[in-house]
C-alpha atoms as a PDB file:
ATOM      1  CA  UNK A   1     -15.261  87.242   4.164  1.00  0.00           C
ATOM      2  CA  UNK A   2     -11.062  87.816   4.521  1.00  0.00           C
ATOM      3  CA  UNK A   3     -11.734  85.842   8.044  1.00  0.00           C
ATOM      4  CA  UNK A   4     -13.739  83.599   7.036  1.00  0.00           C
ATOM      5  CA  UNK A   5     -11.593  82.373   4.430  1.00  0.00           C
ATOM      6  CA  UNK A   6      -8.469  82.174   6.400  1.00  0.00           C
ATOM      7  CA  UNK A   7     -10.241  80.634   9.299  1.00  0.00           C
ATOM      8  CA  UNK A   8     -11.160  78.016   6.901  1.00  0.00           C
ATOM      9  CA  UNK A   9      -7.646  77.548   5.439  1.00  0.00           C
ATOM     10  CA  UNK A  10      -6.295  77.224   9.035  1.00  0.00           C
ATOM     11  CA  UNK A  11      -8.484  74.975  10.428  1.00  0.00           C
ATOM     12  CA  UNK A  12      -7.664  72.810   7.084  1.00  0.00           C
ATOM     13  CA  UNK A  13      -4.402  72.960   7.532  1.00  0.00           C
ATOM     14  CA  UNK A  14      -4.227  72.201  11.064  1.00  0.00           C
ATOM     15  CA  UNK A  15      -6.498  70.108  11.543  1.00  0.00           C
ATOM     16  CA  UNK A  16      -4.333  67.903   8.891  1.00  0.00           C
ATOM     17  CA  UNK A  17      -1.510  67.558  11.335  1.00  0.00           C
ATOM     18  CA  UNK A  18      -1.221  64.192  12.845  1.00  0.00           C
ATOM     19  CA  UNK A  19       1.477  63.180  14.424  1.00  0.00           C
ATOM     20  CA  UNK A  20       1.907  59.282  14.712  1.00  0.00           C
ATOM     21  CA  UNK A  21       4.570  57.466  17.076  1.00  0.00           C
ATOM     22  CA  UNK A  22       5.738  54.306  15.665  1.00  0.00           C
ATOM     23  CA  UNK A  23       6.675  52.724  18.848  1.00  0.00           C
ATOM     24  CA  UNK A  24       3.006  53.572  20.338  1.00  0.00           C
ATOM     25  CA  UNK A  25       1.469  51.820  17.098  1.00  0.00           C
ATOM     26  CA  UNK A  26       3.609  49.147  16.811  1.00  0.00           C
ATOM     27  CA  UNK A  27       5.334  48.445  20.169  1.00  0.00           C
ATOM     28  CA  UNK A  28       8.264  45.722  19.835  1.00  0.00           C
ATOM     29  CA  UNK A  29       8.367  42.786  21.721  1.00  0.00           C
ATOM     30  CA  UNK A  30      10.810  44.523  24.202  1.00  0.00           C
ATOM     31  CA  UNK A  31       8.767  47.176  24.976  1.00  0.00           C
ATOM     32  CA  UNK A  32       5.562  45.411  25.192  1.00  0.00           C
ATOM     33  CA  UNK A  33       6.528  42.399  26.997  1.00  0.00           C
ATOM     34  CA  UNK A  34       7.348  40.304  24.164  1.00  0.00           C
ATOM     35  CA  UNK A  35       5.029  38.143  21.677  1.00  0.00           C
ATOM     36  CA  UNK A  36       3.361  36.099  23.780  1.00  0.00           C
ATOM     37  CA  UNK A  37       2.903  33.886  20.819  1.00  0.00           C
ATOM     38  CA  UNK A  38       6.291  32.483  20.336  1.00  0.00           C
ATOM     39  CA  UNK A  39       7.012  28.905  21.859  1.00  0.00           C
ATOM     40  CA  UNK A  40       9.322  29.337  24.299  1.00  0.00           C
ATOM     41  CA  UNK A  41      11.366  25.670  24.158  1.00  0.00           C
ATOM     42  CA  UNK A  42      13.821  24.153  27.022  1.00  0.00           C
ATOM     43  CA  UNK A  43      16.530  23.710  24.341  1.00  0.00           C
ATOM     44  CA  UNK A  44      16.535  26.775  22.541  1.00  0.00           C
ATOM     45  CA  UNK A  45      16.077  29.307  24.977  1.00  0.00           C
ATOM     46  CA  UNK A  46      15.904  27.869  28.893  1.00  0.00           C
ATOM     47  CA  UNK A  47      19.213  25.595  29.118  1.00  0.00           C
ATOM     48  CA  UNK A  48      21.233  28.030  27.901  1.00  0.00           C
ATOM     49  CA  UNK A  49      19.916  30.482  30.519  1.00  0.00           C
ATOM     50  CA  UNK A  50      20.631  27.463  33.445  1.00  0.00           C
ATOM     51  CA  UNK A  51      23.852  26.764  31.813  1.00  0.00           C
ATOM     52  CA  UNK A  52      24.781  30.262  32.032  1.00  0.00           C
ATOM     53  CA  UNK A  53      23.269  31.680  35.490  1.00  0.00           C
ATOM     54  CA  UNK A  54      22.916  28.444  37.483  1.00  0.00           C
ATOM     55  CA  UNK A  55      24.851  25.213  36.836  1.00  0.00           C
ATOM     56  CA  UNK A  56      27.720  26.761  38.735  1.00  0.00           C
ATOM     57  CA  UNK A  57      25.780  25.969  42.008  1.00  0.00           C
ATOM     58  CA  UNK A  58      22.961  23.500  40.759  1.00  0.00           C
ATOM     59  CA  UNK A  59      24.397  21.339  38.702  1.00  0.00           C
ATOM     60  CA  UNK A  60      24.588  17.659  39.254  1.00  0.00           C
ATOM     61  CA  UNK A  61      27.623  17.607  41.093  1.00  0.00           C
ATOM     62  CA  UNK A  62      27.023  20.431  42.896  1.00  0.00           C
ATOM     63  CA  UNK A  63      23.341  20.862  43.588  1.00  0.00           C
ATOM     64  CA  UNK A  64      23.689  18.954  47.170  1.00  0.00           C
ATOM     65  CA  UNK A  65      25.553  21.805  48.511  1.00  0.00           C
ATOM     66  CA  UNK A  66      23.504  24.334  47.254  1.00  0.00           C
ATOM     67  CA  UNK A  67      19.945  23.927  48.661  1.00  0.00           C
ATOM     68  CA  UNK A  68      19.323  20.724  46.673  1.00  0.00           C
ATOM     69  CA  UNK A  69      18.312  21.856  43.639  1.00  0.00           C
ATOM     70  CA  UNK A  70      19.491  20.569  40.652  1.00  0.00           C
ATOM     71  CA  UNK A  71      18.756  22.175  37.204  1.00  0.00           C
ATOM     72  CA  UNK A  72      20.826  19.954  34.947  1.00  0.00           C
ATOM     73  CA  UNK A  73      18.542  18.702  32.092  1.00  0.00           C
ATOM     74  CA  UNK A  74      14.848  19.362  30.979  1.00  0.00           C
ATOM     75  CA  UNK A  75      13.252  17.023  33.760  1.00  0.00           C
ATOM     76  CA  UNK A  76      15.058  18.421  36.924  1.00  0.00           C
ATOM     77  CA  UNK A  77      14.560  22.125  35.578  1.00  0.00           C
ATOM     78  CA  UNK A  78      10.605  21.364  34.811  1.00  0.00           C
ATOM     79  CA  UNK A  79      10.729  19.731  38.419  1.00  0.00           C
ATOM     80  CA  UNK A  80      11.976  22.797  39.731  1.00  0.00           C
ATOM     81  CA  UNK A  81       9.911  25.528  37.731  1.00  0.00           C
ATOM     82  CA  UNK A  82       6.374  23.444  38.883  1.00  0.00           C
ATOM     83  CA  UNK A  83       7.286  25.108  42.384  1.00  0.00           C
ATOM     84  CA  UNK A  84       6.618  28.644  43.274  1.00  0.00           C
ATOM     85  CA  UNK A  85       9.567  29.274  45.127  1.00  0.00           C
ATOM     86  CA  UNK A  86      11.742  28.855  41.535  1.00  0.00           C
ATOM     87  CA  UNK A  87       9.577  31.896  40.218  1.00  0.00           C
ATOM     88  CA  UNK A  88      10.008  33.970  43.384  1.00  0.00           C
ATOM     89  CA  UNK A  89      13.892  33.030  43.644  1.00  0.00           C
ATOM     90  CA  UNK A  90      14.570  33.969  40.204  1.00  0.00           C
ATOM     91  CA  UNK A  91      12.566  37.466  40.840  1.00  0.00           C
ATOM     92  CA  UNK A  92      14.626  37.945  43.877  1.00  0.00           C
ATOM     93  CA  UNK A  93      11.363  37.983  45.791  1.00  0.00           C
ATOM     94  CA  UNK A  94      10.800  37.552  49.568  1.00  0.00           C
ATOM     95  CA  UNK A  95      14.549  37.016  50.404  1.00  0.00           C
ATOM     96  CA  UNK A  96      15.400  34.711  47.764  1.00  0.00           C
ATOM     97  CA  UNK A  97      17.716  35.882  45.463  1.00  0.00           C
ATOM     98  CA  UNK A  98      19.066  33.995  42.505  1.00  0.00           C
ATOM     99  CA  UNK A  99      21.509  33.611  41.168  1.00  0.00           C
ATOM    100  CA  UNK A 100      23.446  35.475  43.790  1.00  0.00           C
ATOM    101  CA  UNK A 101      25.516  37.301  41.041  1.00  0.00           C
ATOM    102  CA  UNK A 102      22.663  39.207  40.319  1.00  0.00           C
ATOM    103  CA  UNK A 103      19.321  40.233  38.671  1.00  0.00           C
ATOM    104  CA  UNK A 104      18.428  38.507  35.483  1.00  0.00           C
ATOM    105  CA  UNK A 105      17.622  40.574  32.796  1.00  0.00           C
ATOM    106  CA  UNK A 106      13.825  41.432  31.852  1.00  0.00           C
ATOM    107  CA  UNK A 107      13.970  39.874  28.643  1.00  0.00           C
ATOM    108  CA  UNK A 108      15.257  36.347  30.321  1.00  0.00           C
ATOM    109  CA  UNK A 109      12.935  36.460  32.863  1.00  0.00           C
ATOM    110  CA  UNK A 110      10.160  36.280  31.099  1.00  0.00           C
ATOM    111  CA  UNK A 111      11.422  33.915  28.680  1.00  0.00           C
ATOM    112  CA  UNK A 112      11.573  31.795  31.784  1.00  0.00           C
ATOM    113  CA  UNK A 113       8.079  32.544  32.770  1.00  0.00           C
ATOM    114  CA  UNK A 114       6.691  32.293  29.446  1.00  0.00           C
ATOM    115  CA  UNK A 115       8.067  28.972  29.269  1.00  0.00           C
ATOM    116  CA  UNK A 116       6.077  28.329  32.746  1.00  0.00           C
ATOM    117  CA  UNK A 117       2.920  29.890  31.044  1.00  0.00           C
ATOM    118  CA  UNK A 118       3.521  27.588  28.007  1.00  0.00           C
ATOM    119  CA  UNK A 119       3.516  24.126  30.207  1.00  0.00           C
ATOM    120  CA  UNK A 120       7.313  23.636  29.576  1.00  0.00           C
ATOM    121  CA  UNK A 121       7.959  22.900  25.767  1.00  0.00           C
ATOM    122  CA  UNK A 122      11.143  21.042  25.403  1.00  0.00           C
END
């Protein structure tokens, strides 16, 4: 009866225990790829990318140089992103690897790829 009775009371008690992780419940949008739900626009969050990681080299004065690609303004950058090779260049896949300085981070390139996905909002 003892047994019984404590078996009971353990399996009670244990099988209470639940042990919940936050970020496996409710992943943030960095660790789950973001929220594919928020508008990615141009202004807001793709020019200041191009200002910052490519106008030094494909900007209007410059982009004749530099493989002809110019990224100054909304029309020249949609223009640009319509072609695969911008995706693959910005992933630094198959030899193409931009901008030179570097990898973007995760978290800008999908903002520029959700913008793709999202048919360009300005």
């Amino acid at each position: 009866m003892k047994k019984t009775r404590l078996m009971l009371a353990l399996s009670m008690l244990l099988g209470g225990c639940y042990y919940d992780n936050e970020e496996e419940l409710y992943p943030s949008p960095t660790t789950s790829g973001g929220d594919t739900t928020v508008v990615v626009k141009y202004s807001s969050d793709i020019e200041p990318l191009i200002n910052q990681h490519c106008y030094g080299c494909h900007s209007a004065a410059s982009y004749q140089a530099v493989g002809k690609v110019n990224l100054e303004g909304y029309a020249n950058a949609k223009s640009a992103a319509q072609k695969p090779k911008f995706v693959q260049c910005v992933r630094w896949e198959q030899g193409c690897n931009m901008p030179p300085s570097g990898r973007l981070p995760a978290d800008q390139l999908q903002k520029i790829e959700r913008w793709i996905s999202q048919n360009f909002p300005e």
